[in-house]
Structures are given as structure tokens and as C-alpha cells.
C-alpha atoms as a PDB file:
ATOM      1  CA  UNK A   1      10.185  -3.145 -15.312  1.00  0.00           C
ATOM      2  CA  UNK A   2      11.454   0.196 -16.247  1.00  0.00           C
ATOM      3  CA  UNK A   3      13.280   0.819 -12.876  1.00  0.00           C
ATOM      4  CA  UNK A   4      14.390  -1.300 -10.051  1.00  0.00           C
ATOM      5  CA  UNK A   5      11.548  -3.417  -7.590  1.00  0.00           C
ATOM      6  CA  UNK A   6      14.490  -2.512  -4.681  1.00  0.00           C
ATOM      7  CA  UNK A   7      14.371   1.220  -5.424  1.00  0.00           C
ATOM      8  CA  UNK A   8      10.736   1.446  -6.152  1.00  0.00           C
ATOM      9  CA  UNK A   9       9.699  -0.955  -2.335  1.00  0.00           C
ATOM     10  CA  UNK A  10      12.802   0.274  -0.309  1.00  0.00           C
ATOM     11  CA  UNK A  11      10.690  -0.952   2.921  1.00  0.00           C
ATOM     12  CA  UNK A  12       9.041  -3.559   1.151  1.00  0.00           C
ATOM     13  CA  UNK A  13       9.720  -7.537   0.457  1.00  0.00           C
ATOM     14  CA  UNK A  14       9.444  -8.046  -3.487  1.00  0.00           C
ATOM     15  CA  UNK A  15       9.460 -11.332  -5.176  1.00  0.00           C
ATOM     16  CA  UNK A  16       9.539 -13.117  -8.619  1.00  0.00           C
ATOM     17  CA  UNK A  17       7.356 -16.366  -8.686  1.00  0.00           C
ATOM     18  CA  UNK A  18      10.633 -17.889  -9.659  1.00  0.00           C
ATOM     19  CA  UNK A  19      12.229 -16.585  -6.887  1.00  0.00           C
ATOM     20  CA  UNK A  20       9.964 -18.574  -4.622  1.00  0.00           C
ATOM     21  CA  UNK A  21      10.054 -21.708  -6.692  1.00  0.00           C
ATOM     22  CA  UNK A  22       6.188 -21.096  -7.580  1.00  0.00           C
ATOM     23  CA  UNK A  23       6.812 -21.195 -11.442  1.00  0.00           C
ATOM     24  CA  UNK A  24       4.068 -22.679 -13.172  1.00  0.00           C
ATOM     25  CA  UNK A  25       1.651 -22.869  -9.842  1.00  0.00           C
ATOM     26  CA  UNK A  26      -1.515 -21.681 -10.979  1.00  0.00           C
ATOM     27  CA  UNK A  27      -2.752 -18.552 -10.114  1.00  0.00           C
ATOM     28  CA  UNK A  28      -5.683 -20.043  -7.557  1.00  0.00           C
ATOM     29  CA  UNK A  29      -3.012 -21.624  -5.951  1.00  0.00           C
ATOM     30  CA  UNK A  30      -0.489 -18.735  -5.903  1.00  0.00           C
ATOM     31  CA  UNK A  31      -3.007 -16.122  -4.305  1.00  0.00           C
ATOM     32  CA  UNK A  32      -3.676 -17.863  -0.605  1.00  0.00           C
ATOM     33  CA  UNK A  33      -0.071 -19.270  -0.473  1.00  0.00           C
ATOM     34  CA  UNK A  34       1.180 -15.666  -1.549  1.00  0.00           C
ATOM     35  CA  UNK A  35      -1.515 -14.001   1.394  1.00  0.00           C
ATOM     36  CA  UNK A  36      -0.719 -16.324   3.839  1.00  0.00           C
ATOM     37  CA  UNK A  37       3.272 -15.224   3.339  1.00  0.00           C
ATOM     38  CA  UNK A  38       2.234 -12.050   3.484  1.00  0.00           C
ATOM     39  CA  UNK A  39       2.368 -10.221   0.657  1.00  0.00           C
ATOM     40  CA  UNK A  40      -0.226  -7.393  -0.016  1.00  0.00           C
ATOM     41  CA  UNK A  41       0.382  -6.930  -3.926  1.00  0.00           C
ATOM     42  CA  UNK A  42       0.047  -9.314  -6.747  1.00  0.00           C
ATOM     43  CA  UNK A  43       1.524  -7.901 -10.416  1.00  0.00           C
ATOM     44  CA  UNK A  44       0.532  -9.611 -13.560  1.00  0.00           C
ATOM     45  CA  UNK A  45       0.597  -9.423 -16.875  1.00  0.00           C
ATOM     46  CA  UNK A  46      -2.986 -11.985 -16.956  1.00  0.00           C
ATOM     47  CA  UNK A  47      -4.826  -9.498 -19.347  1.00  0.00           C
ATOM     48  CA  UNK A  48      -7.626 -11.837 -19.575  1.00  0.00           C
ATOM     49  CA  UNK A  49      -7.721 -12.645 -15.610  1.00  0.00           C
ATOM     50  CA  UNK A  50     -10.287 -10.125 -14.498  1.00  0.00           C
ATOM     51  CA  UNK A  51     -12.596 -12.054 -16.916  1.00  0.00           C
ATOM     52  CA  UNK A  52     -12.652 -14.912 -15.482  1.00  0.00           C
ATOM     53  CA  UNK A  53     -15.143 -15.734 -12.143  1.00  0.00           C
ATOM     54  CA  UNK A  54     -12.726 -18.050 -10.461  1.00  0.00           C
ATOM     55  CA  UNK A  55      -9.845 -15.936 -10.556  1.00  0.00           C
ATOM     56  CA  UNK A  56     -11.668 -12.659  -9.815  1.00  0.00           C
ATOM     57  CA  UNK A  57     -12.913 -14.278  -6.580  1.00  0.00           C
ATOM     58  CA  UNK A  58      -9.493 -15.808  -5.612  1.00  0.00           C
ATOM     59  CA  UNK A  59      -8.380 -12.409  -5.924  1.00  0.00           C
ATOM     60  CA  UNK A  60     -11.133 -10.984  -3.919  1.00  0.00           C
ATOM     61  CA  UNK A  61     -10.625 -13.541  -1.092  1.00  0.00           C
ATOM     62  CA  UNK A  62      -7.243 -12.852  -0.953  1.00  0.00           C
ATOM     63  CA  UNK A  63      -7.323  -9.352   0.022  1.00  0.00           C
ATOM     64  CA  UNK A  64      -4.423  -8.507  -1.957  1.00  0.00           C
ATOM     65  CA  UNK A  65      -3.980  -5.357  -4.023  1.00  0.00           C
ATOM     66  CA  UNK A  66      -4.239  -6.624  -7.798  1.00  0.00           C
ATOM     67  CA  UNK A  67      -1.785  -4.512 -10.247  1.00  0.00           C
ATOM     68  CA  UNK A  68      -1.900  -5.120 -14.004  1.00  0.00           C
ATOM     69  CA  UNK A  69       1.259  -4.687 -16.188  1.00  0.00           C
ATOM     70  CA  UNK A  70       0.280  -4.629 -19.841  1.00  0.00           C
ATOM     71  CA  UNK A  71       3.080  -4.837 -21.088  1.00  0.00           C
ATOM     72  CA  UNK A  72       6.060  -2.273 -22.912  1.00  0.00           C
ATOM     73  CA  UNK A  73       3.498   0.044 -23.485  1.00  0.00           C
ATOM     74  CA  UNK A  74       2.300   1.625 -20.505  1.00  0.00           C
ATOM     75  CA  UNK A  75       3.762   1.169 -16.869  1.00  0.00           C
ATOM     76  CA  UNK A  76       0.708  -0.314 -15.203  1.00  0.00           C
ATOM     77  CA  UNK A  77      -3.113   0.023 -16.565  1.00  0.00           C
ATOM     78  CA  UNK A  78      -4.894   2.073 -13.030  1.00  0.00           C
ATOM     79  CA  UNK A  79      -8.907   0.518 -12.639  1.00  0.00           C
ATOM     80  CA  UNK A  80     -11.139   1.669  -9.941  1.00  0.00           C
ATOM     81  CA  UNK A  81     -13.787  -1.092  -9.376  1.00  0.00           C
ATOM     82  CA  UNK A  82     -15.905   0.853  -7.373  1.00  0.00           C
ATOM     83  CA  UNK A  83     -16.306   2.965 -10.717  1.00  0.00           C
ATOM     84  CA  UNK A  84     -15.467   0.026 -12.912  1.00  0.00           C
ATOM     85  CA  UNK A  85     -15.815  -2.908 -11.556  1.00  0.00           C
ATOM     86  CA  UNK A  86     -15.011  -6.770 -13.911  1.00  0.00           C
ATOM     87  CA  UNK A  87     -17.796  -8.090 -14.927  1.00  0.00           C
ATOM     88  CA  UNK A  88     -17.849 -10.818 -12.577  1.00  0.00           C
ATOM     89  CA  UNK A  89     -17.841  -8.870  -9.388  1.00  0.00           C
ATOM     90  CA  UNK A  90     -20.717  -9.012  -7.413  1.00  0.00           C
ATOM     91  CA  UNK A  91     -22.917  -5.512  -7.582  1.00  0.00           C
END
């Protein structure tokens, strides 16, 4: 990231996966540990996640806000489901 995760969540608890020795755990693992530890947001750089069923509905069980990083080019990619929603979300 561009500026610091301490700044930018003052009040907040911010992890790495690696911080939390969760490197490598797959992501429909990650999601209920990471909600029931209580953390609200999930950032990724999973282009392709919101494409697939299993991990759109992990996601959507876990209650979690979802935040996509793509990369050095923009700061974070901004999607609305209720105007856009992935493909595999229920309508």
C-alpha cells in the first residue's frame, strides 16, 4: 500500500495473513476463522475470486466487507452489488 495500514485504521486492528501465521490457508478457510476473530474487512488482490460460487458465498456468509486491490494501478477497484452484483450472487 501507498500509505501506512496504522495511519489509515488508527482505531482499528489490521493484519497480514502472515502476521497471523495463516499463509497459504485457503481463502474458505481464512473467511470464518478471520469473522470469528473479528475482523470486518477482508483485502485481496483475488481478481478472479468474485467469479467463483464457493468463494462468493464464503464471502457472503461471512459478513465481512470484501475490498479488492488490483494492484499498482489503482488504490482499490469500488463495486456496488446492489447495482452490480458477481455473477454468482443470488438475484
Amino acid at each position: 500500500m501507498a500509505y501506512s495500514t496504522r495511519m489509515a485504521a488508527a482505531h482499528h486492528k489490521v493484519s497480514h495473513v502472515g502476521e497471523l501465521k495463516w499463509s497459504g490457508k485457503k481463502d474458505l478457510a481464512l473467511l470464518p476463522d478471520a469473522t470469528k476473530r473479528g475482523y470486518a474487512v477482508f483485502l485481496t488482490k483475488d481478481a478472479r475470486q468474485l467469479e467463483d460460487p464457493l468463494e462468493t458465498d464464503a464471502i457472503k456468509k461471512s459478513g465481512m466487507h470484501h475490498v479488492f486491490n488490483p494492484g499498482s494501478k489503482q488504490r482499490f477497484e469500488r463495486v456496488d452489488p446492489a447495482k452490480a452484483p458477481p455473477r454468482y450472487w443470488p438475484r
